[in-house]
C-alpha atoms as a PDB file:
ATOM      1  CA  UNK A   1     114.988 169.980 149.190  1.00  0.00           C
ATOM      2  CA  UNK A   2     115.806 166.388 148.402  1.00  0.00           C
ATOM      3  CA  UNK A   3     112.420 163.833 149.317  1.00  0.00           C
ATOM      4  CA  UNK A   4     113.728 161.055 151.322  1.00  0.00           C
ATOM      5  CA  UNK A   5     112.408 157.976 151.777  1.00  0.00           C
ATOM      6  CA  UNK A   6     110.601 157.429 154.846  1.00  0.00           C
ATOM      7  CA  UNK A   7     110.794 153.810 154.772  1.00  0.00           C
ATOM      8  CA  UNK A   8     114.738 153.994 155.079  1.00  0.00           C
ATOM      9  CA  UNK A   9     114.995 157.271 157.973  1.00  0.00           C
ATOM     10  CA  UNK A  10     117.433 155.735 160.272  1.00  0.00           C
ATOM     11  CA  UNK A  11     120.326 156.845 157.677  1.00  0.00           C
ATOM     12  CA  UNK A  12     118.798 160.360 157.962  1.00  0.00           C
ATOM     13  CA  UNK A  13     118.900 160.008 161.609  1.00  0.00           C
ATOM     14  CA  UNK A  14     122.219 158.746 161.403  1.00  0.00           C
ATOM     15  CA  UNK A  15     123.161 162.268 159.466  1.00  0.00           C
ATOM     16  CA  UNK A  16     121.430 164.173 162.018  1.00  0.00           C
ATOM     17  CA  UNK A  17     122.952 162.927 164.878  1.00  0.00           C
ATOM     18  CA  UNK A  18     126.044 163.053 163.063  1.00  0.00           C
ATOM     19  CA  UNK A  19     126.056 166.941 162.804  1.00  0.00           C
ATOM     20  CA  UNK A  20     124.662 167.915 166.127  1.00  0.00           C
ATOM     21  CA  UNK A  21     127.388 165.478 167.871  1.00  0.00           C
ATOM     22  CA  UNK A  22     129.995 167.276 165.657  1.00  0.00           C
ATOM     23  CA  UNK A  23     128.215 170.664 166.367  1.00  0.00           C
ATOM     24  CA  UNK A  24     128.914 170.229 170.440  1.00  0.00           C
ATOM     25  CA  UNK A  25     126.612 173.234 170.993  1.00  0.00           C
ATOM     26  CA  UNK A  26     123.281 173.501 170.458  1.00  0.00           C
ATOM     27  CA  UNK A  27     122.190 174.329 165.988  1.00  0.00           C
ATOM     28  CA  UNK A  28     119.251 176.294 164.813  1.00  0.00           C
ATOM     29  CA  UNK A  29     116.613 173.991 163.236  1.00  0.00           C
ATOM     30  CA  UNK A  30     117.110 176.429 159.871  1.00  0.00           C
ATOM     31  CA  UNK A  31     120.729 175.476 160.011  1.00  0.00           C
ATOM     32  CA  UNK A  32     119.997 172.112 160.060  1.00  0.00           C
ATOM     33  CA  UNK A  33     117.001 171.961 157.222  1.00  0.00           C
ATOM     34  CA  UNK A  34     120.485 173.456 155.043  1.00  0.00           C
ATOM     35  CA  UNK A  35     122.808 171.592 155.951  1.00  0.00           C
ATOM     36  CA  UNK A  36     120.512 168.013 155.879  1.00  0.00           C
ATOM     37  CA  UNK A  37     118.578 169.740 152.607  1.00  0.00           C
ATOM     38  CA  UNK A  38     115.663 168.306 154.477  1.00  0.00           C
ATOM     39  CA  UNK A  39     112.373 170.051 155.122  1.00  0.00           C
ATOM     40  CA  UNK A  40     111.018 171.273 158.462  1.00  0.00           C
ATOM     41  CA  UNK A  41     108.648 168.360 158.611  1.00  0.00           C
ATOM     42  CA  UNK A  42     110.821 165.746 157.655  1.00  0.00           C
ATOM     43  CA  UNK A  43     113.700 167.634 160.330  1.00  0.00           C
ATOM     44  CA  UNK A  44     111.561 167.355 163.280  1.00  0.00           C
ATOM     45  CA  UNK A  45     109.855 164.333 162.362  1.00  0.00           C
ATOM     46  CA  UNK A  46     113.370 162.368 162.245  1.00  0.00           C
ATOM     47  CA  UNK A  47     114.571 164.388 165.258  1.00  0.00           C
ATOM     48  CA  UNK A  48     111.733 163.492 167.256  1.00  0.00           C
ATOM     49  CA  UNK A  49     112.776 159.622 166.219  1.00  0.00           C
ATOM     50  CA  UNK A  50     115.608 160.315 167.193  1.00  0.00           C
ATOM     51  CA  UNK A  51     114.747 161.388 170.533  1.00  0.00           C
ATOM     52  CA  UNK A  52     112.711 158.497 170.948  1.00  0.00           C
ATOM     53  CA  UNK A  53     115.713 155.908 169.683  1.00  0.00           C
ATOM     54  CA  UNK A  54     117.671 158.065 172.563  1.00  0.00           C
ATOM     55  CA  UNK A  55     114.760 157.687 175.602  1.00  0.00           C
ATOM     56  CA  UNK A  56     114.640 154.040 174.719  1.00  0.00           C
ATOM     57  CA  UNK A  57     118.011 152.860 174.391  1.00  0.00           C
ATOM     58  CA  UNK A  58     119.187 152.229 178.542  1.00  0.00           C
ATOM     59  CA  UNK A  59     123.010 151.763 177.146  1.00  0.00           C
ATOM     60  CA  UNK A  60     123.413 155.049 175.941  1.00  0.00           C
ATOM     61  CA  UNK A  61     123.818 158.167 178.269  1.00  0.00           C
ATOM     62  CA  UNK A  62     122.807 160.903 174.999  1.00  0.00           C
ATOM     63  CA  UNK A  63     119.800 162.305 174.514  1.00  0.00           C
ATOM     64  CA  UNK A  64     118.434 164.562 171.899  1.00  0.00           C
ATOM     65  CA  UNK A  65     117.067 168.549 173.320  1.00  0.00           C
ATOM     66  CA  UNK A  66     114.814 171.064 171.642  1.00  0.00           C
ATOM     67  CA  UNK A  67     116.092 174.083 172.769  1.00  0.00           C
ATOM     68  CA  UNK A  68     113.153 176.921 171.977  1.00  0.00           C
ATOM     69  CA  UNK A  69     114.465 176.562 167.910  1.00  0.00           C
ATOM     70  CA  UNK A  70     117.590 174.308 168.043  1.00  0.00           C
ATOM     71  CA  UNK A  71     119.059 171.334 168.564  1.00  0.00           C
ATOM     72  CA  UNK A  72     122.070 169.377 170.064  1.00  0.00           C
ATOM     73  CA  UNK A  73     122.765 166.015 171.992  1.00  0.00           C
ATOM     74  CA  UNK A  74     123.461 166.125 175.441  1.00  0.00           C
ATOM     75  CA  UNK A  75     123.905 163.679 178.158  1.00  0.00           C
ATOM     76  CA  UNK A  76     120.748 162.276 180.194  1.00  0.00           C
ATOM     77  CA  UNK A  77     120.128 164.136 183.859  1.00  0.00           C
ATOM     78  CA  UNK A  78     120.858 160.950 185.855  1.00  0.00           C
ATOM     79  CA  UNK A  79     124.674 161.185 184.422  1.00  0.00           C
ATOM     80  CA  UNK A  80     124.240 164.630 185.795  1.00  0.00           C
ATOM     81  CA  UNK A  81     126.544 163.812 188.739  1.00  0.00           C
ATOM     82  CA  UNK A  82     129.512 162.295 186.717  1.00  0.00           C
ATOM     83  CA  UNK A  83     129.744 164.857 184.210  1.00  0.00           C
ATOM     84  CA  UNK A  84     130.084 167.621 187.268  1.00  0.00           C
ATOM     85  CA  UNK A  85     133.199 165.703 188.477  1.00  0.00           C
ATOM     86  CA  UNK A  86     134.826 165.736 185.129  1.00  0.00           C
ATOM     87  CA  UNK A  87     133.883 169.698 184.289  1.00  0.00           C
ATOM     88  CA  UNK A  88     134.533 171.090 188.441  1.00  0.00           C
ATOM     89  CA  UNK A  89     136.227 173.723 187.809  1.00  0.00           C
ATOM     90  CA  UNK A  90     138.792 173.507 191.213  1.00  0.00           C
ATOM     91  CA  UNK A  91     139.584 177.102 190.742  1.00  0.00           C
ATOM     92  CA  UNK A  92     135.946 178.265 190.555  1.00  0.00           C
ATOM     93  CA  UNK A  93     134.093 178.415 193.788  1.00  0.00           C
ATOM     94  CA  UNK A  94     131.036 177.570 193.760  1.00  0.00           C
ATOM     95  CA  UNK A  95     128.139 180.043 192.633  1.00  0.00           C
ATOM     96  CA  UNK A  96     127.101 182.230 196.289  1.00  0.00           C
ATOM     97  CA  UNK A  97     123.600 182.638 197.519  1.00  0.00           C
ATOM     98  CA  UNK A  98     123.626 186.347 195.986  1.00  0.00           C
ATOM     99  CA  UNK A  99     124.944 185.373 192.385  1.00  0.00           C
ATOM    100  CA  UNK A 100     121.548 182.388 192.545  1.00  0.00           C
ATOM    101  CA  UNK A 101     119.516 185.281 193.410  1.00  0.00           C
ATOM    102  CA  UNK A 102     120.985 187.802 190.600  1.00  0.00           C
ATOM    103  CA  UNK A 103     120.977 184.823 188.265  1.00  0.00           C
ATOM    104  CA  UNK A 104     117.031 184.450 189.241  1.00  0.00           C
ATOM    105  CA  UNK A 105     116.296 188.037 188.827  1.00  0.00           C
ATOM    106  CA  UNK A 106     117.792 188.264 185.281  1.00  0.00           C
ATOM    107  CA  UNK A 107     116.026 185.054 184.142  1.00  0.00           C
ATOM    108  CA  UNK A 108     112.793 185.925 184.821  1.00  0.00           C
ATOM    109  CA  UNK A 109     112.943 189.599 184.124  1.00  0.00           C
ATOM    110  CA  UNK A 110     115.024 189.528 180.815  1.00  0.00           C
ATOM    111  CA  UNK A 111     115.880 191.283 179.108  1.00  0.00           C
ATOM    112  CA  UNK A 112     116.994 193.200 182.131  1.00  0.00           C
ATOM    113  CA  UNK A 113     119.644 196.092 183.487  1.00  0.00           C
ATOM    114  CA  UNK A 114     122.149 196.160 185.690  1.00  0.00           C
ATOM    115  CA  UNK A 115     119.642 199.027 187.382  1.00  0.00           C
ATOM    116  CA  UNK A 116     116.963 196.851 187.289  1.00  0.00           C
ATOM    117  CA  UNK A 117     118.595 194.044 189.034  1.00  0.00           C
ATOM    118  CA  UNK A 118     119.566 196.749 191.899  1.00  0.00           C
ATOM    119  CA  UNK A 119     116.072 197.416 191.987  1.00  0.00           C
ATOM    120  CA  UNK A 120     114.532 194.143 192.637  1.00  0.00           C
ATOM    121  CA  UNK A 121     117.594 193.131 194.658  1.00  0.00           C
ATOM    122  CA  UNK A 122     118.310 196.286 196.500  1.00  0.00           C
ATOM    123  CA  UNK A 123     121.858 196.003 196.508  1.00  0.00           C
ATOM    124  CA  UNK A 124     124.498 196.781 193.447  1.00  0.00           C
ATOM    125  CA  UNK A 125     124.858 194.064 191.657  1.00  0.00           C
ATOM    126  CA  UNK A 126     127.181 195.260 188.782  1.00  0.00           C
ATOM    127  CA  UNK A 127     129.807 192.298 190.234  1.00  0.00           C
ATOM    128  CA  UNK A 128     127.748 189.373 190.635  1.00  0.00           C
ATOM    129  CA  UNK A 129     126.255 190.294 186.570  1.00  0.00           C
ATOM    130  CA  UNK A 130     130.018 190.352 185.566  1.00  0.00           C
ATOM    131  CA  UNK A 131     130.458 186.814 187.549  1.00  0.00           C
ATOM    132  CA  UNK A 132     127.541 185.258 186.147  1.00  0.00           C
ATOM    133  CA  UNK A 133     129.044 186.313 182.231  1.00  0.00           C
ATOM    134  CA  UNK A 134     132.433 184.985 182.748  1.00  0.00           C
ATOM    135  CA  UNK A 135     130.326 181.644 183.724  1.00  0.00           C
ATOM    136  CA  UNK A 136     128.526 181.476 180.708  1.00  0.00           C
ATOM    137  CA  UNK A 137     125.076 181.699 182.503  1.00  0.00           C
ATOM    138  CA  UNK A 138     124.220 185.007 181.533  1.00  0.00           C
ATOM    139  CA  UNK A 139     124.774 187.098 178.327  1.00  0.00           C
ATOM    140  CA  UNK A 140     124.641 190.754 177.287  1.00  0.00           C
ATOM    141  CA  UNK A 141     121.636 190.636 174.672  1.00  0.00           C
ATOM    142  CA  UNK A 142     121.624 194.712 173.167  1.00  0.00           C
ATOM    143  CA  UNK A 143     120.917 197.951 174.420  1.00  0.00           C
ATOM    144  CA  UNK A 144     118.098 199.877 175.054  1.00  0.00           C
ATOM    145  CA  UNK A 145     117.142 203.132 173.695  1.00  0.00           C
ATOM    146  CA  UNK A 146     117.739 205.780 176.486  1.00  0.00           C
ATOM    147  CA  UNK A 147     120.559 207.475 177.620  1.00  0.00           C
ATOM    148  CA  UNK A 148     123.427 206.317 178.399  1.00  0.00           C
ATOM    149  CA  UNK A 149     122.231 202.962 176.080  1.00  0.00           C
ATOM    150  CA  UNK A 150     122.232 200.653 179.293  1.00  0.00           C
ATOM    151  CA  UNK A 151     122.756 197.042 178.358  1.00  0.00           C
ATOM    152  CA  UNK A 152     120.019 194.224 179.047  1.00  0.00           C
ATOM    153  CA  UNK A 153     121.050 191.119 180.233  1.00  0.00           C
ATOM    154  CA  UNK A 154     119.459 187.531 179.333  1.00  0.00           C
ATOM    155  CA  UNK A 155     120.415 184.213 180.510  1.00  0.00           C
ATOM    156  CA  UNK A 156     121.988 181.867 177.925  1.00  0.00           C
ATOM    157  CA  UNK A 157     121.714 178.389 176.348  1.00  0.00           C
ATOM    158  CA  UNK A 158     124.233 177.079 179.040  1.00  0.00           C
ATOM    159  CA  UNK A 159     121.658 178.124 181.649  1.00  0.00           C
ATOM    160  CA  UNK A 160     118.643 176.277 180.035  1.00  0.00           C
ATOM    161  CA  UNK A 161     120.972 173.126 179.396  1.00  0.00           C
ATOM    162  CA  UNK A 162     122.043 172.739 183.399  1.00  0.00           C
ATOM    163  CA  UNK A 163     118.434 173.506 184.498  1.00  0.00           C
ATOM    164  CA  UNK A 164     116.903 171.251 182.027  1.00  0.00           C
ATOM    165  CA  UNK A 165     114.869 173.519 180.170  1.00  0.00           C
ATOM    166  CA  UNK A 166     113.680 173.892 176.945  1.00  0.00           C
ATOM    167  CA  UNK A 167     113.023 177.739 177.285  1.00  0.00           C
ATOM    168  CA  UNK A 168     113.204 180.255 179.741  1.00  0.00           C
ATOM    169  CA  UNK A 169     109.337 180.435 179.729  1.00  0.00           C
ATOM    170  CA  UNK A 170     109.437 176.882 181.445  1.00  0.00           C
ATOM    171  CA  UNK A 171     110.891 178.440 184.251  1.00  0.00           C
ATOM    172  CA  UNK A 172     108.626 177.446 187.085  1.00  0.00           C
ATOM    173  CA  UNK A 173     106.028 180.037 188.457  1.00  0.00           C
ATOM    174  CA  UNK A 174     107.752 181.658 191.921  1.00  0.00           C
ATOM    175  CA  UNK A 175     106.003 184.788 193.554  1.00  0.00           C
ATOM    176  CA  UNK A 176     109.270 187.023 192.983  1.00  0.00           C
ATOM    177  CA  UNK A 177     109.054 190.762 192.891  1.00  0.00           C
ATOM    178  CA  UNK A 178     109.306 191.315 189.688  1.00  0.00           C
ATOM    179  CA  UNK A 179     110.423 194.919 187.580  1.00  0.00           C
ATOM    180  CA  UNK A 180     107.423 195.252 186.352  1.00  0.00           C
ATOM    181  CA  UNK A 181     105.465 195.287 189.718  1.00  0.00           C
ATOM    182  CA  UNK A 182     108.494 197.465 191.468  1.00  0.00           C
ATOM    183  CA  UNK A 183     108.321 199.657 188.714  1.00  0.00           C
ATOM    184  CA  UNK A 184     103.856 200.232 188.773  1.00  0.00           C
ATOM    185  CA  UNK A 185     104.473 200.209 193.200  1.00  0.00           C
ATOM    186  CA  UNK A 186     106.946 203.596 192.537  1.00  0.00           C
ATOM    187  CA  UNK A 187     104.564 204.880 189.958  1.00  0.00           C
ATOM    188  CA  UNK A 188     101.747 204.466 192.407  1.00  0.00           C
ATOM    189  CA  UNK A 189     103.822 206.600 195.330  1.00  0.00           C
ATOM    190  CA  UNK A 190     104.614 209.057 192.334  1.00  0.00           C
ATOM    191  CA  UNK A 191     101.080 209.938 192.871  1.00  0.00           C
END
């Protein structure tokens, strides 16, 4: 790892920026310590200048995201409006009431099946899943080990980035039926 001098950061910053613009999606902080030969320290340190140089500069509409262990430049939430007129799809109709609620039940039950989501929806769902891959909001992360190997579903980077979130464990708290509770309410009628 090369030491840089602190004193002169903003042409690490500069590099920094440079990547993740060039990157367009969002680049695992290990990716970038190789690719900067910085140090975690030094990476996050800059970055978090970075961020700063970002929040404090009104002329620019960029801003620089953690996303749980990577990083990317995006565009501020009040140019939210803007950049949905230039990427509206006019062949895509909008997401329905149904896909929101499928969308909700993956995110804070992933990983998740397809039979899950029926369960905690109580309709087949198999569909609005499909839907909500083809956006880009929702992605197929393994299988598990039973038969059959049903797929689990998570939601993606995409999904964090339009909701603004760093994680899917900053999700806010909602008082949704969750798997886990469906799944101990049919154990307890097993009885």
């Amino acid at each position: 790892m090369k030491v840089i001098d602190m004193q002169n950061d903003s042409q690490y910053m500069a590099i920094i920026e440079a990547v993740l613009y060039a990157a367009g999606d969002p680049i695992s902080i290990k990716s970038l310590m190789e690719i900067t030969e910085l140090n975690e320290i030094q990476l996050l340190d800059l970055s978090q200048k970075l961020s700063e140089k970002y929040e404090k500069q009104e002329d620019s509409g960029l801003c620089l995201r953690r996303i749980e262990d990577k990083l990317c430049l995006t565009t501020k939430k009040e140019y939210r409006e803007y950049l949905a007129r230039l990427f509206r799809p006019e062949h895509l109709p909008a997401l329905s009431n149904a896909a929101y609620e499928t969308l909700a039940a993956i995110a804070y039950n992933q990983p998740v099946t397809k039979s899950q989501i029926e369960l905690i929806r109580g309709v087949n769902s198999d569909q609005l899943v499909n839907r909500l891959v083809d956006r880009g909001y929702v992605i197929e992360k393994g299988n598990l080990d039973l038969p059959g190997k049903p797929a689990v579903f998570g939601t993606t980077e995409k999904f964090l980035l339009e909701l603004g979130l760093n994680s899917a464990t900053d999700l806010p708290n909602i008082n949704l039926l969750m798997y886990d509770t469906i799944e101990h309410l049919q154990n307890e009628g097993d009885e």
